[in-house]
Protein backbone atom coordinates (compact mmCIF):
# COMPACT_ATOMS: atom_id res chain seq x y z
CA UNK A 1 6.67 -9.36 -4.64
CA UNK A 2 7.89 -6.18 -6.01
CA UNK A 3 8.19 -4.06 -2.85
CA UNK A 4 10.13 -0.85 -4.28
CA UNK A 5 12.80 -0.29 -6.59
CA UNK A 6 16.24 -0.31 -6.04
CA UNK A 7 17.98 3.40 -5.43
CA UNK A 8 20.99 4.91 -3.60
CA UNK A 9 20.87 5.53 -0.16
CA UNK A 10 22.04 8.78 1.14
CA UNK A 11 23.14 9.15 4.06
CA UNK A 12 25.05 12.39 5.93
CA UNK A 13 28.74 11.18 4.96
CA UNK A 14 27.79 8.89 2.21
CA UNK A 15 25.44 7.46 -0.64
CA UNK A 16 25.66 3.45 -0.98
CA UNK A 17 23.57 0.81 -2.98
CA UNK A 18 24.19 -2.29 -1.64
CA UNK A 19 22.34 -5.29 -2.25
CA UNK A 20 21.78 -8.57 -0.91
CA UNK A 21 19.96 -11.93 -1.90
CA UNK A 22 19.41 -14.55 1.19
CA UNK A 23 18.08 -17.40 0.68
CA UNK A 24 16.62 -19.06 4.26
CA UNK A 25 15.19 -22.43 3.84
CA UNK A 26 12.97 -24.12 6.74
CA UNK A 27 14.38 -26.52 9.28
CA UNK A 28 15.24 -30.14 7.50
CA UNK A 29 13.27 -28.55 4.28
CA UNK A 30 9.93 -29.65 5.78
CA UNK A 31 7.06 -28.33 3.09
CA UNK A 32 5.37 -25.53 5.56
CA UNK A 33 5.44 -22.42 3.61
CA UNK A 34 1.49 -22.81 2.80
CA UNK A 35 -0.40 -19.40 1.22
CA UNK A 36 -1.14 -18.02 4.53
CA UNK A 37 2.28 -18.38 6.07
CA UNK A 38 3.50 -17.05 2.76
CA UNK A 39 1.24 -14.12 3.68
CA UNK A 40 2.01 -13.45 7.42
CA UNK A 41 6.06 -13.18 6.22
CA UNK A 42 5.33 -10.88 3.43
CA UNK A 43 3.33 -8.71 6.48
CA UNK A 44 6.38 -9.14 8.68
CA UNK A 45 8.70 -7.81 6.68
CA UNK A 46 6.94 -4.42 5.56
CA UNK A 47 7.36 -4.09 9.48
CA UNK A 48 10.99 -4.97 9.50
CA UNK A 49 11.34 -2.53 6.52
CA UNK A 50 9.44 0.40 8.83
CA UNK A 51 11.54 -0.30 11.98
CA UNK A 52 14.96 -1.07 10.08
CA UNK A 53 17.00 0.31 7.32
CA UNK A 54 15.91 -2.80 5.31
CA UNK A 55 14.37 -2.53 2.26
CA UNK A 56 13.04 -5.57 0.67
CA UNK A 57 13.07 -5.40 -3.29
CA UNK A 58 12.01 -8.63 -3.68
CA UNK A 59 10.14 -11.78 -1.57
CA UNK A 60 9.96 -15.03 -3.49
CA UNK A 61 8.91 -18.21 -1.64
CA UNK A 62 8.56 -22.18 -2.52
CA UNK A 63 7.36 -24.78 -0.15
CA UNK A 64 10.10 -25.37 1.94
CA UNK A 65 12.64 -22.28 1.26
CA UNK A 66 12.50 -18.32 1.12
CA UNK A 67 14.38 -15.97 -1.27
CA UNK A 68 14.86 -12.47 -0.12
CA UNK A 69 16.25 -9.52 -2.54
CA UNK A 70 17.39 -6.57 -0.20
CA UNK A 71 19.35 -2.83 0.17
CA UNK A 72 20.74 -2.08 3.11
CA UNK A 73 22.68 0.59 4.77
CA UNK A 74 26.69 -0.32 5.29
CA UNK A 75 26.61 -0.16 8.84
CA UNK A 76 24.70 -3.11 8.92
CA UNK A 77 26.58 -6.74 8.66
CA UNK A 78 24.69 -9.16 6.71
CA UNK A 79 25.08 -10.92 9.17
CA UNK A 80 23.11 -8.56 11.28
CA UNK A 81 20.40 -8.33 8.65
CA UNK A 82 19.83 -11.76 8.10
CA UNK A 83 19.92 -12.59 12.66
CA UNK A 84 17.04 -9.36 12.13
CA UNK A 85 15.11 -11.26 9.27
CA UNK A 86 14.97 -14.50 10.69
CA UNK A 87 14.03 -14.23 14.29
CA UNK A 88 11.42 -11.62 13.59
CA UNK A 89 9.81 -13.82 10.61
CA UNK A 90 10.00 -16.81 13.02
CA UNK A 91 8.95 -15.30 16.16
CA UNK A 92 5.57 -13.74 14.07
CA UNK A 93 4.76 -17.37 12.20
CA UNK A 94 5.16 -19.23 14.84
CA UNK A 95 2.58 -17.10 16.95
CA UNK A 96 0.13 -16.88 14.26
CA UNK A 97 0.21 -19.88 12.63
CA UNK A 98 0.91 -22.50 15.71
CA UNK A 99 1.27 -25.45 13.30
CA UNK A 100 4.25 -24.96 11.63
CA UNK A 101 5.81 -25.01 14.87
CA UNK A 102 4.34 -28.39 15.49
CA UNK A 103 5.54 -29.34 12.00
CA UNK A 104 9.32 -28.34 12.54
């Protein structure tokens, strides 16, 4: 998913362009990334992107792991952005799609 193309980030004091690829995979690689779940994280993270100063470039998913090209801002870790990523994604599939839960 082509979300928006890369481009420098100006801020007051600075202009950066940092990017990061994550890769999450699901809990003991269990096969639960069906079309619809692939769907409700592609929703969640526009709304991470509105809220945050995360900008996702790129979402690619397979059955049983996630890929994530993003830009952030430096004052975020990436360890910040992917504790953000993941408990937001997981907190949204797991309320609307109940079975996955069931399956992990």
């Amino acid at each position: 998913m082509g979300v928006s193309p890369s481009i420098h980030l100006h801020k007051s004091h600075n202009v950066s362009m940092l990017l990061y690829h994550l890769v999450c995979s699901t809990k003991y690689r269990r096969f639960v990334l069906s079309p619809k779940v692939d769907c409700i994280l592609r929703q969640t993270c526009l709304a991470i992107q509105d809220r945050y100063e995360i900008h996702f470039l790129e979402i690619g998913s397979d059955k049983d792991h996630v890929h994530f090209l993003l830009q952030s801002v430096p004052t975020y870790s990436p360890t910040k952005i992917a504790r953000t990523i993941k408990s937001i994604t997981a907190r949204e599939i797991f309320s609307r799609a109940p079975g996955v839960k069931r399956a992990l």
